[in-house]
Protein backbone atom coordinates (compact mmCIF):
# COMPACT_ATOMS: atom_id res chain seq x y z
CA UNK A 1 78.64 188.32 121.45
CA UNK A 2 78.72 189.10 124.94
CA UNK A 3 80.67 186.38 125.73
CA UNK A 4 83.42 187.19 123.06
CA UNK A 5 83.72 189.82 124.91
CA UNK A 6 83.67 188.94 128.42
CA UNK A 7 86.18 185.88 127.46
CA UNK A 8 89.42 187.82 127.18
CA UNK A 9 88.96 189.37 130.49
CA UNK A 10 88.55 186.49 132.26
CA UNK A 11 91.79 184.63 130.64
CA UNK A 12 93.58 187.59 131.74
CA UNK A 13 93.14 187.06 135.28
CA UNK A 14 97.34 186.54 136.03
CA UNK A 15 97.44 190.35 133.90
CA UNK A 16 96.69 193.13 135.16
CA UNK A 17 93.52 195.15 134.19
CA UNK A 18 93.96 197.93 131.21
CA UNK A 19 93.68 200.78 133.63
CA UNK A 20 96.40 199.44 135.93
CA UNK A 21 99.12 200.06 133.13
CA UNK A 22 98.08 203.68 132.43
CA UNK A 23 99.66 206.60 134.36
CA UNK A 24 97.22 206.80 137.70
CA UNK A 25 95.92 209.97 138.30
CA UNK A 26 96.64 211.64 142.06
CA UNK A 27 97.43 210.10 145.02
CA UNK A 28 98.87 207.01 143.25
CA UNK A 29 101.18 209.06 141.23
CA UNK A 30 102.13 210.91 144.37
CA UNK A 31 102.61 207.57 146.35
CA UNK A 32 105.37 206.65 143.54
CA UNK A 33 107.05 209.81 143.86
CA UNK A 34 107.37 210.60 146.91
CA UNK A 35 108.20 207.33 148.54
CA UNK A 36 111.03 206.65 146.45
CA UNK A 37 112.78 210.33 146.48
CA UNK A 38 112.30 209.93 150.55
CA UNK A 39 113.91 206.95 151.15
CA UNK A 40 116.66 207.87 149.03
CA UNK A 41 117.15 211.05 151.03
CA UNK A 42 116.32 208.69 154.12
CA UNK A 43 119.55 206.65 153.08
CA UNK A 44 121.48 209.24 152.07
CA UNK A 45 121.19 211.03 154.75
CA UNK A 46 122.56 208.08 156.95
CA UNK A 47 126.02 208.45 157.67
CA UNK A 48 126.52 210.95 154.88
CA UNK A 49 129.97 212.10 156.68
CA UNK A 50 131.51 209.10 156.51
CA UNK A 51 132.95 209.39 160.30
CA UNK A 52 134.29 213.01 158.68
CA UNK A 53 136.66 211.95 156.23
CA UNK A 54 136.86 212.34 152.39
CA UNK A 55 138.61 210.65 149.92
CA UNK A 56 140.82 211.61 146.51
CA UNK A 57 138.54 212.20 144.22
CA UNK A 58 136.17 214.19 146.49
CA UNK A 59 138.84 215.92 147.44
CA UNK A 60 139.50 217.34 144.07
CA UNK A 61 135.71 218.73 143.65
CA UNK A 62 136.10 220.18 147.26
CA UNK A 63 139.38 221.85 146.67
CA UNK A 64 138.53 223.35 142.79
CA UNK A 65 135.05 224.58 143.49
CA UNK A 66 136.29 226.71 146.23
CA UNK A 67 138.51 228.33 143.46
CA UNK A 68 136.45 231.15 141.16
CA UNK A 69 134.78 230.33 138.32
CA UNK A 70 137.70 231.95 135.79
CA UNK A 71 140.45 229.29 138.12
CA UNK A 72 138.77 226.94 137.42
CA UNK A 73 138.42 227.66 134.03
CA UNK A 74 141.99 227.99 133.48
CA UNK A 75 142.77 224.25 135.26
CA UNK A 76 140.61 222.81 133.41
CA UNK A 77 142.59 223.94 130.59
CA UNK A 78 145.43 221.58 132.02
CA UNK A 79 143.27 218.86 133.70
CA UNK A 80 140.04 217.73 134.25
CA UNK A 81 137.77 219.67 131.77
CA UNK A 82 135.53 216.76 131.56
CA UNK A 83 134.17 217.78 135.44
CA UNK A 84 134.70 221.52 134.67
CA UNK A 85 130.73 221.88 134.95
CA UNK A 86 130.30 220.24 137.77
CA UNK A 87 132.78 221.98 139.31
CA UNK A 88 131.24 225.69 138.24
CA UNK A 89 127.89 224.04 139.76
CA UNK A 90 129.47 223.17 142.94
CA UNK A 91 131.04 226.63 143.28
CA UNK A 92 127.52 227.92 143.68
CA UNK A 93 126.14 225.83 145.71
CA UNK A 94 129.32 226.81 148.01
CA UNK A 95 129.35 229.88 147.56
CA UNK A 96 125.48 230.07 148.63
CA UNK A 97 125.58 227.28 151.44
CA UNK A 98 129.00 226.94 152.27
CA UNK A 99 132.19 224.67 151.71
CA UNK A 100 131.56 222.34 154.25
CA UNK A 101 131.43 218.59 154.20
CA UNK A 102 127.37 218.24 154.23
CA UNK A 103 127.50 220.57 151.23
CA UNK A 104 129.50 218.86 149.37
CA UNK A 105 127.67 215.96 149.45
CA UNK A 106 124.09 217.22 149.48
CA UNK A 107 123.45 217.39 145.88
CA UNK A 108 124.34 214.11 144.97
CA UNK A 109 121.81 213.22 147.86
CA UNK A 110 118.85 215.27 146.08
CA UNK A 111 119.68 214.55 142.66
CA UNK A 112 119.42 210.67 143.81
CA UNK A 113 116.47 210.99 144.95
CA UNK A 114 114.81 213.14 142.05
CA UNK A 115 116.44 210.27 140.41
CA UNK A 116 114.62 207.69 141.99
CA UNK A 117 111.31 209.95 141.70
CA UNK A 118 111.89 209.81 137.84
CA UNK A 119 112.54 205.79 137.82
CA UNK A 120 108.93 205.96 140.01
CA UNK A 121 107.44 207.64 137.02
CA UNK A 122 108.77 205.78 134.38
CA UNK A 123 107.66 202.28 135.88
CA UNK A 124 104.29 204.31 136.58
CA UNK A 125 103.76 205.00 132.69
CA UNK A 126 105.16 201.77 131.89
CA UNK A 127 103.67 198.76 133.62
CA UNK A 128 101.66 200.33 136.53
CA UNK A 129 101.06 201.79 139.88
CA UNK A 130 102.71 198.69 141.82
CA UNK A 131 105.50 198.03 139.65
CA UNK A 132 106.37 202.00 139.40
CA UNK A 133 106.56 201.83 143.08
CA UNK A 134 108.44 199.36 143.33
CA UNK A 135 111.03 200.29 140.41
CA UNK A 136 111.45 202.84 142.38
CA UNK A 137 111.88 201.36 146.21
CA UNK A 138 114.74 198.96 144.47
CA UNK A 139 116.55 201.52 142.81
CA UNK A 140 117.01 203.60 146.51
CA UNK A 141 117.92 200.28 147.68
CA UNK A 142 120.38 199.52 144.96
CA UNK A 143 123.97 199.38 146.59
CA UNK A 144 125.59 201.20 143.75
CA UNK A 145 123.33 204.14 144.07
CA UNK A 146 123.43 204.24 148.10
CA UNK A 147 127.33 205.16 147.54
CA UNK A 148 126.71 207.49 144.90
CA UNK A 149 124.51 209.40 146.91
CA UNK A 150 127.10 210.33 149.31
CA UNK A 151 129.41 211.20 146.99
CA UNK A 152 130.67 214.67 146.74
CA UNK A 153 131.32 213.60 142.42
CA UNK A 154 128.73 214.15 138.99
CA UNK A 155 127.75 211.19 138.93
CA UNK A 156 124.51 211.11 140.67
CA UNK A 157 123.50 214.31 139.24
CA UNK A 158 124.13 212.18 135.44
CA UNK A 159 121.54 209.55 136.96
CA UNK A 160 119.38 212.23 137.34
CA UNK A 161 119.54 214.08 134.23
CA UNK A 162 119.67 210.72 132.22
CA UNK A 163 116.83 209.28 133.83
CA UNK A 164 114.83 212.43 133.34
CA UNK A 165 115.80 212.15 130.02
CA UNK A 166 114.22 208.84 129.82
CA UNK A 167 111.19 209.84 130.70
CA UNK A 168 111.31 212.83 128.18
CA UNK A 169 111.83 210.14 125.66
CA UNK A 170 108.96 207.88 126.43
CA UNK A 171 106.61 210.76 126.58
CA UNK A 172 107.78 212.74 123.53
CA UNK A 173 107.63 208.83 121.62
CA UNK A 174 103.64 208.59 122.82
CA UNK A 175 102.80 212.61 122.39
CA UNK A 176 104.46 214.37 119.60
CA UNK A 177 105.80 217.38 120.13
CA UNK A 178 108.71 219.49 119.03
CA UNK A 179 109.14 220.90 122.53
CA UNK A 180 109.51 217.66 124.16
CA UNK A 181 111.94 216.63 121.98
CA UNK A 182 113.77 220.19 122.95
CA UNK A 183 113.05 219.34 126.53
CA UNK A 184 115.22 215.66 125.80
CA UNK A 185 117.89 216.73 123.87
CA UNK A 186 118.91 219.65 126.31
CA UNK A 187 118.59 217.09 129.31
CA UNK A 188 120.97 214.72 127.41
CA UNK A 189 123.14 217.14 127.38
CA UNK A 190 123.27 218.57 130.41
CA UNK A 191 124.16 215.03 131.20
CA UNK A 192 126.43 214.85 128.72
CA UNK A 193 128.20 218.20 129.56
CA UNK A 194 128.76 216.60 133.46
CA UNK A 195 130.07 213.39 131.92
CA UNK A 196 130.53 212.60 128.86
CA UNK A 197 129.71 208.49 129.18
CA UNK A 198 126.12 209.92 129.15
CA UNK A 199 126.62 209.58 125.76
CA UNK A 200 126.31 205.90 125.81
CA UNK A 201 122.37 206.38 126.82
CA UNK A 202 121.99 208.18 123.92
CA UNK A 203 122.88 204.89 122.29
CA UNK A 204 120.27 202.98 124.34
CA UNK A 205 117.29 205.07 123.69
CA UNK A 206 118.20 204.86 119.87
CA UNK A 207 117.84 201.02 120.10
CA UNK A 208 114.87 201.20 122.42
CA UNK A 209 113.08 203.14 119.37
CA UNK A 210 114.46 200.53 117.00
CA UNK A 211 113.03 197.67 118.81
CA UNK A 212 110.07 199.08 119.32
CA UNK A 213 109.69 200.53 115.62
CA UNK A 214 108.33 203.07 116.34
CA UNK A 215 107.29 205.41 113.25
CA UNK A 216 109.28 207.09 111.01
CA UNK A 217 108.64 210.54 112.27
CA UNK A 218 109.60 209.55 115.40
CA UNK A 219 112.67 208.05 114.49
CA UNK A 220 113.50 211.65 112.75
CA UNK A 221 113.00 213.59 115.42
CA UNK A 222 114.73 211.59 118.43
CA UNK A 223 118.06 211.45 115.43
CA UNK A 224 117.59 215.40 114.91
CA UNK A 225 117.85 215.88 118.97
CA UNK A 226 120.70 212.99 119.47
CA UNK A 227 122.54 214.88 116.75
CA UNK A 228 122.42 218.39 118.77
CA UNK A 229 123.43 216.04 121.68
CA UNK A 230 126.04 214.92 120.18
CA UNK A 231 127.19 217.99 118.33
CA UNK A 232 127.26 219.78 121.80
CA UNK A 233 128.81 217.44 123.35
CA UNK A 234 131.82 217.47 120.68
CA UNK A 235 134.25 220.70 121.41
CA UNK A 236 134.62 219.03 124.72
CA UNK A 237 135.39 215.69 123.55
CA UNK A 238 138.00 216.72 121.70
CA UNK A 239 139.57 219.20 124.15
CA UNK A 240 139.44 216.46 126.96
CA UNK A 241 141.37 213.80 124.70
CA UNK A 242 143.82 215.20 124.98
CA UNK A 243 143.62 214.76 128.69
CA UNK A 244 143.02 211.15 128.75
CA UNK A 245 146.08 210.35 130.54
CA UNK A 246 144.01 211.45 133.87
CA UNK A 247 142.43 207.95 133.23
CA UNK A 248 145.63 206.39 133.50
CA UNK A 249 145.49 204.61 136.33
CA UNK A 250 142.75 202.33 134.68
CA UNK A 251 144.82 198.93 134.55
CA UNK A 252 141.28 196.90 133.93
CA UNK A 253 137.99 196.90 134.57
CA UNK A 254 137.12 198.29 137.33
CA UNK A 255 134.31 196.50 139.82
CA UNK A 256 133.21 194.87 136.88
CA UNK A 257 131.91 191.56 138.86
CA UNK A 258 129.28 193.70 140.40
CA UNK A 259 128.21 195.27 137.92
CA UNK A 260 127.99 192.03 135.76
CA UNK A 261 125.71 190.60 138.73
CA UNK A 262 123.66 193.61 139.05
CA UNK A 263 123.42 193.04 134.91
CA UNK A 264 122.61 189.48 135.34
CA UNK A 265 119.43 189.86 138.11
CA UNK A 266 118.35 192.65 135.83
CA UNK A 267 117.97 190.65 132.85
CA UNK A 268 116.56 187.70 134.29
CA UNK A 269 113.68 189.63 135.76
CA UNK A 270 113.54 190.61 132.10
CA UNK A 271 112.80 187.08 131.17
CA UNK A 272 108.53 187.02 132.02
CA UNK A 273 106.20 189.38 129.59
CA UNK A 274 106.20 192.77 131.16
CA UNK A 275 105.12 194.61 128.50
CA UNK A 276 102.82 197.48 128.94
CA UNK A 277 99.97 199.68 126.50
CA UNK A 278 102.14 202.03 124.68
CA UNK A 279 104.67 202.34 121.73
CA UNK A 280 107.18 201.76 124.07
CA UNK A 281 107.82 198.26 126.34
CA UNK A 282 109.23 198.59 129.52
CA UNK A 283 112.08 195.59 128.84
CA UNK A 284 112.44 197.38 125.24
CA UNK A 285 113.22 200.52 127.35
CA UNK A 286 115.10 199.19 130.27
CA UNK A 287 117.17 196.08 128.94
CA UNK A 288 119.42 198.68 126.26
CA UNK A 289 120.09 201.00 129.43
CA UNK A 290 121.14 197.98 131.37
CA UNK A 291 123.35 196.12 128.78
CA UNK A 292 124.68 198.42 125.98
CA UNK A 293 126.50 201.19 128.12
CA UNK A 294 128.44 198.99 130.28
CA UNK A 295 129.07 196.51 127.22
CA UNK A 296 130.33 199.60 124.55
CA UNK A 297 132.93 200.79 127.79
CA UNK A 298 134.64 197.33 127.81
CA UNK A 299 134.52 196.97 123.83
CA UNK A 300 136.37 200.35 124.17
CA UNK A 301 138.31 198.92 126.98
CA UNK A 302 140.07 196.60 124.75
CA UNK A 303 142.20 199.47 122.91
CA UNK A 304 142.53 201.73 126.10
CA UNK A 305 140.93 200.22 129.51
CA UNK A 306 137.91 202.78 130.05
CA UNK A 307 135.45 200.72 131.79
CA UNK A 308 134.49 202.07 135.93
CA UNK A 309 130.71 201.12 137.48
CA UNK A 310 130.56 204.54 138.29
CA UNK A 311 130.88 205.88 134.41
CA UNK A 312 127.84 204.00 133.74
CA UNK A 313 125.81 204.42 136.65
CA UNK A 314 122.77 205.33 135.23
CA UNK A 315 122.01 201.66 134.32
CA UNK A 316 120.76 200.97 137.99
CA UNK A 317 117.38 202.97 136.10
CA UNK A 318 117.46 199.89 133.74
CA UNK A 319 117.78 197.71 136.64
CA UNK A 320 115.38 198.80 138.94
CA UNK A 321 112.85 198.63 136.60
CA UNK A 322 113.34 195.53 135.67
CA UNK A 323 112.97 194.01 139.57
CA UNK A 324 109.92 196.53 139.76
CA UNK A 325 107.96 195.05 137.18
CA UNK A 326 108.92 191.29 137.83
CA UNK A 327 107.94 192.11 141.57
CA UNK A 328 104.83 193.34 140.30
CA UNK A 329 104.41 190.43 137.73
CA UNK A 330 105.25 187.80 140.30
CA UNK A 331 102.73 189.59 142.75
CA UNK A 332 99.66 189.27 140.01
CA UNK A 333 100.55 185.32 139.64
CA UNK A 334 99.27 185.70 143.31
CA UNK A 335 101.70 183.38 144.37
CA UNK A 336 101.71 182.74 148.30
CA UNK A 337 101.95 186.13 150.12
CA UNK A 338 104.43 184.31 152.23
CA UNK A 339 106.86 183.13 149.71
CA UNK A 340 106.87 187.02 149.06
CA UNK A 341 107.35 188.60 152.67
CA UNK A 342 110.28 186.14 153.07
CA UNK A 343 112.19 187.19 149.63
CA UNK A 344 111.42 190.71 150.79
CA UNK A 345 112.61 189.95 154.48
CA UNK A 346 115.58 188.40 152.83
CA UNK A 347 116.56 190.75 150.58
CA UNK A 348 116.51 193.35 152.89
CA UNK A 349 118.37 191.43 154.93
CA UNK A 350 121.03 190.80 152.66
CA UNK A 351 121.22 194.52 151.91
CA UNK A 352 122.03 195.34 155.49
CA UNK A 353 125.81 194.62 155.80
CA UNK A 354 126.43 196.27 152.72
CA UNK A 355 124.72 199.06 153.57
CA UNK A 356 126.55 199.20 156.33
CA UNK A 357 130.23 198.71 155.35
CA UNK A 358 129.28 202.10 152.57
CA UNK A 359 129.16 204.33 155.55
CA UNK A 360 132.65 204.02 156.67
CA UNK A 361 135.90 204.90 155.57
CA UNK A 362 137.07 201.63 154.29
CA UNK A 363 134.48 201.93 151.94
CA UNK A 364 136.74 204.29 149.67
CA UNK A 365 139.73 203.14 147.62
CA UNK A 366 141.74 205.71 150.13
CA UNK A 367 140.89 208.54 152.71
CA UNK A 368 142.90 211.58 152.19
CA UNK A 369 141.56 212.72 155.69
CA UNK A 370 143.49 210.25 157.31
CA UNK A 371 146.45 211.13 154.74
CA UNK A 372 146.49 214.41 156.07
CA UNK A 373 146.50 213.25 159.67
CA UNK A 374 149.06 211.05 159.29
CA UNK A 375 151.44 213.75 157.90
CA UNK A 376 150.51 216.56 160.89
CA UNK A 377 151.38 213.39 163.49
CA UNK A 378 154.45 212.27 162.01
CA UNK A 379 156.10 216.32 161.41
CA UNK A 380 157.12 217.96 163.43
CA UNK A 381 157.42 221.99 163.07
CA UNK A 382 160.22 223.24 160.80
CA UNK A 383 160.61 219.82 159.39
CA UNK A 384 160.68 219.50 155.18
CA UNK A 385 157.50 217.69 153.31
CA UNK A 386 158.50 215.74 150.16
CA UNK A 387 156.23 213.85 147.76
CA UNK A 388 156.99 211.21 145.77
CA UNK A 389 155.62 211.73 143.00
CA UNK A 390 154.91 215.15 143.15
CA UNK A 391 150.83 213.67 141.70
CA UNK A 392 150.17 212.90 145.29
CA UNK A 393 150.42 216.85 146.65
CA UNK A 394 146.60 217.40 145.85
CA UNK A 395 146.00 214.03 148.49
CA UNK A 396 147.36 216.21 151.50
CA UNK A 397 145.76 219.69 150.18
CA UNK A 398 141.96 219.51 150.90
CA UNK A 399 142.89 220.49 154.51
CA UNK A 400 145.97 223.27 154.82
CA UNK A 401 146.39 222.73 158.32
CA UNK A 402 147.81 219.64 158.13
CA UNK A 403 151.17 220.76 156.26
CA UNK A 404 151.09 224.56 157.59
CA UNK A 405 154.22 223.48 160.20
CA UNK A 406 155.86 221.36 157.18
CA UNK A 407 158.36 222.89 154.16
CA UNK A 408 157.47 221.55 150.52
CA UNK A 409 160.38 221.54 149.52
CA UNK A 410 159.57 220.72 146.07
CA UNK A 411 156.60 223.22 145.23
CA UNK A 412 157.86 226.59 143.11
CA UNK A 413 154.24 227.12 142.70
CA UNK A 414 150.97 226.28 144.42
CA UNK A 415 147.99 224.90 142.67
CA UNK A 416 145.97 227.41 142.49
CA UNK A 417 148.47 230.14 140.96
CA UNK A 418 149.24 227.63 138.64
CA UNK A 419 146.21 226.28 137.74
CA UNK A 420 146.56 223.16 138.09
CA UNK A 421 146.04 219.98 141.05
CA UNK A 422 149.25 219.80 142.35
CA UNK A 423 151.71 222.85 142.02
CA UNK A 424 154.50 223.28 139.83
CA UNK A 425 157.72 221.97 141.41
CA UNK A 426 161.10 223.13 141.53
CA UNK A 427 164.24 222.10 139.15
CA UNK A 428 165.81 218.74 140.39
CA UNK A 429 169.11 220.51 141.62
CA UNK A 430 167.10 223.16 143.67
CA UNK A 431 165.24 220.28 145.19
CA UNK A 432 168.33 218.34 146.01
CA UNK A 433 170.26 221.35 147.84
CA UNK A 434 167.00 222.34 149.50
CA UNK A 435 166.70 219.15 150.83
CA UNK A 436 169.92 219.06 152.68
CA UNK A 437 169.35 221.96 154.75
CA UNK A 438 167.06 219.75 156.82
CA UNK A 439 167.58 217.20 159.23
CA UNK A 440 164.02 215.56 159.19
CA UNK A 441 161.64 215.17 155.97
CA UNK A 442 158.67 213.77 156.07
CA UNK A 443 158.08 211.93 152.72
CA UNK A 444 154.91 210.70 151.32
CA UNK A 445 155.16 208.24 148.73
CA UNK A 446 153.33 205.49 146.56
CA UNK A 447 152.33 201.93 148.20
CA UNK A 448 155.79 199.37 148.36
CA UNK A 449 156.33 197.77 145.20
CA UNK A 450 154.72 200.91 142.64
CA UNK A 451 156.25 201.05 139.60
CA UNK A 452 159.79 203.31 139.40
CA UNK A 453 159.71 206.96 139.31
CA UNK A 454 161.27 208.77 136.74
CA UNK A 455 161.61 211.98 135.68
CA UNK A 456 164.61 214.25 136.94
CA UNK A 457 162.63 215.76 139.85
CA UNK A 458 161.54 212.52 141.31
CA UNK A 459 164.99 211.01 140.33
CA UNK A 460 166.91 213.86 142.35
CA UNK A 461 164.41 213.16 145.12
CA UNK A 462 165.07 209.28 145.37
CA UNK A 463 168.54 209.71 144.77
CA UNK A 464 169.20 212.51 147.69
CA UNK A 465 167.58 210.67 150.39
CA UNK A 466 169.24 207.10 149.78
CA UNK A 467 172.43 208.94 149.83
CA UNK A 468 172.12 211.45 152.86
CA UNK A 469 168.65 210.35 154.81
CA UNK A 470 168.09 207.10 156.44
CA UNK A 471 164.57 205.74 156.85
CA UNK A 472 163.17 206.00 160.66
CA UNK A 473 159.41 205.03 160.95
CA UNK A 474 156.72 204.55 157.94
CA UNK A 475 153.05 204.38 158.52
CA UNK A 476 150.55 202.63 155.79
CA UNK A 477 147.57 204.95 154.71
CA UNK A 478 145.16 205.41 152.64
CA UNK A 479 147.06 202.93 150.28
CA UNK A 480 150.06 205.21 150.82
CA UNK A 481 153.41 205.37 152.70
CA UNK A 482 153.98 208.32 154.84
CA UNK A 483 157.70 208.29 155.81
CA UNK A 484 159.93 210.12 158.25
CA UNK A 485 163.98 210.44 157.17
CA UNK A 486 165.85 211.85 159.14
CA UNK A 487 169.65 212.79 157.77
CA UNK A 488 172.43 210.22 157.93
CA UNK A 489 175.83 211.53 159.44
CA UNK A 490 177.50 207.97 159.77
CA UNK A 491 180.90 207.40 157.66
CA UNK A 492 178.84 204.76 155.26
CA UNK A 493 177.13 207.97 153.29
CA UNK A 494 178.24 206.94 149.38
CA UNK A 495 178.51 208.91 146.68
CA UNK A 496 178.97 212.75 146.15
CA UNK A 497 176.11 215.61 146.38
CA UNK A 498 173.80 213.33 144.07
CA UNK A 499 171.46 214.78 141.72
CA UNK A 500 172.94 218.01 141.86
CA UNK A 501 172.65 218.56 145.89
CA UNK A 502 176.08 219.80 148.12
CA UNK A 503 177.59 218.18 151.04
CA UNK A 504 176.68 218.67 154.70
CA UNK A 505 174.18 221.53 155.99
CA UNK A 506 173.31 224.62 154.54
């Protein structure tokens, strides 16, 4: 009888022991907690200012949370209501810590790391001490999640509230409660309310329970809190659509290679048994966060292109656990402790450039800093400012001083009396007499070879300075063109007024 039951533990020597896979009490717990949240603030703290600069979309959450909470309220009416929250939130913090560039960026700092403190947790509950730890040491490490960090945008805070939400899930699944089930459905939508592709992880936790049948009553309740989720999460999805031509500019997927290999390493360390005591498996948990998110974006994608790594960020949680538990899986085959310092030395290794290349400029599709430099260097006092299209007025806007010498000639209203990102401009005729009463504009424009402008504005625009400027120098920015024209007074000027505009000076 004895041996009976001696015998299991000794074939088990490659698992680890029961009390390994339960939640450890003290300073283990605090070990996977801590460590993780402190290199993540470790990292995100490194070159957090990017050499100073800040690009578009940052530049929109700077520029809106310094407005009041009732202007912003009203813009989001015309654009952007899907980041309206985030934008009330980071009019707090402002107006509490100031509106500088450190604050902006903070919070996705801290909610990374209380991020990585909940990824910790969950590999804690899951599969153990060591494989906690380590879910939680890869996911600070993750590339994705360094840039995220240092991102003055909602979507770190959404990795946050989504992976808290996790762990909500897992415990409300092993203890019933109705309260937990409160505390995971108003988490989800929190997330939700920042961005509404948190809705996707609802979908993954459903499937997690499925998989993992888990009983009826459970079932019930996670469908009774998905359905407040989702019920919340409604009035806004149907006042934003009928904003969705902000996403636009979505031609394809967007960094969809590295996501698919982040996907890929994730599911392969999903390939050993690293299942764990408990209704719920780690892989059953982790695998539907990983795939199904990124996978129902690009099923989506094939009626209107939807799909950006950053919309589904939160599946670095999948990922990292994943790695975590096959680190701590391949570390109880006690294979050589050698063969494992050199993958670790390696990896590290490979994580350095990277790392790196995150923390400067380049890193960002364009740097409105730079934008705005380009413009004060190229004006001169007096001169007129021209944009073309009118959309790219909010690019030069985060910093005033850089057009206070310059004349929009365009703008009949600003963007904040009129509630919106970039002004209200003037009718096409105003704009083309205004126009000649200068000698030197400076124009900023799309990238050579952008599609055509249209529209009678940008039309009277186009047509005015082929007919009266000529071009003098153009410098390439931030994917941009920012062009000086200076007026043409040579006998080969064609054509009458154009667009509306009258001869010679005013």
């Amino acid at each position: 009888m004895s041996v009976d039951v001696r015998g299991p533990a000794v074939a088990e020597t490659a698992s680890p022991p029961a009390f390994a896979r339960r939640p450890s009490p003290g300073r283990a717990a605090a070990v996977v907690v801590i460590a993780p949240a402190v290199l993540t603030v470790a990292l995100g703290l490194w070159g957090i200012r990017r050499q100073n600069t800040m690009w578009g979309d940052e530049s929109v959450t700077y520029q809106l949370a310094r407005r009041d909470l009732a202007q912003i309220w009203l813009t989001a009416q015309h654009v952007d209501l899907v980041h309206a929250l985030h934008y009330a939130v980071m009019h707090g913090i402002f107006g509490l810590f100031g509106d500088g560039l450190l604050t902006l960026r903070l919070p996705s700092v801290l909610a990374m790391a209380v991020a990585a403190a909940g990824v910790g947790l969950l590999g804690l509950r899951l599969a153990g001490a060591r494989a906690g730890l380590s879910a939680g040491l890869v996911f600070a490490l993750l590339p994705q999640v360094q840039k995220y960090a240092q991102e003055g945008r909602s979507y770190a805070m959404v990795c946050a509230l989504v992976t808290w939400a996790t762990y909500a899930l897992v415990v409300s699944v092993a203890r019933r409660a109705r309260w937990r089930w409160a505390v995971y459905g108003f988490t989800m939508l929190l997330a939700c309310l920042l961005h509404e592709f948190a809705v996707l992880a609802l979908v993954a936790h459903g499937v997690t329970l499925v998989v993992s049948r888990v009983p009826r009553p459970v079932l019930a309740a996670w469908s009774v809190a998905a359905a407040c989720v989702v019920a919340g999460l409604l009035p806004l999805a149907i006042r934003s659509a009928g904003q969705s031509g902000q996403v636009s500019w979505i031609g394809g997927p967007v960094r969809l290679p590295g996501f698919l290999a982040a996907v890929v390493v994730g599911l392969a360390c999903a390939r050993p048994h690293l299942g764990a005591r408990g209704p719920v498996r780690l892989a059953a948990l982790a695998v539907p966060i990983v795939v199904l998110p990124g996978l129902l974006l690009l099923v989506a994608s094939l009626v209107k292109p939807l799909f950006v790594d950053r919309y589904v960020l939160y599946s670095s949680i999948g990922i990292a656990l994943l790695v975590g538990a096959w680190t701590d899986h391949f570390h109880r085959l006690r294979r050589s402790s050698r063969i494992t310092s050199v993958a670790v030395v390696a990896v590290l290794a490979a994580l350095v450039p990277p790392s790196l290349a995150l923390r400067t400029p380049q890193s960002r599709s364009n740097d409105v800093t730079a934008l705005g430099a380009a413009v004060r260097e190229a004006g001169r006092p007096g001169d007129g400012l021209l944009y073309l299209s009118g959309r790219y007025r909010f690019l030069t806007a985060a910093d005033p001083e850089d057009t206070r010498s310059l004349t929009d000639l365009a703008l009949a209203r600003d963007a904040v009396s009129s509630h919106t990102l970039a002004g209200v401009e003037l009718p096409a005729e105003v704009i083309a007499a205004r126009m000649l009463r200068f000698d030197r504009i400076v124009v900023v424009r799309g990238p050579a070879g952008a599609d055509a402008l249209t529209g009678p504005q940008e039309e009277a625009k186009t047509g005015t300075l082929r007919r009266y400027f000529r071009e003098r120098t153009t410098t390439q920015v931030a994917g941009l063109r920012v062009t000086v024209y200076v007026r043409d007074r040579g006998p080969s000027r064609r054509g009458g007024p154009g667009s509306g505009g009258g001869g010679g000076r005013g």
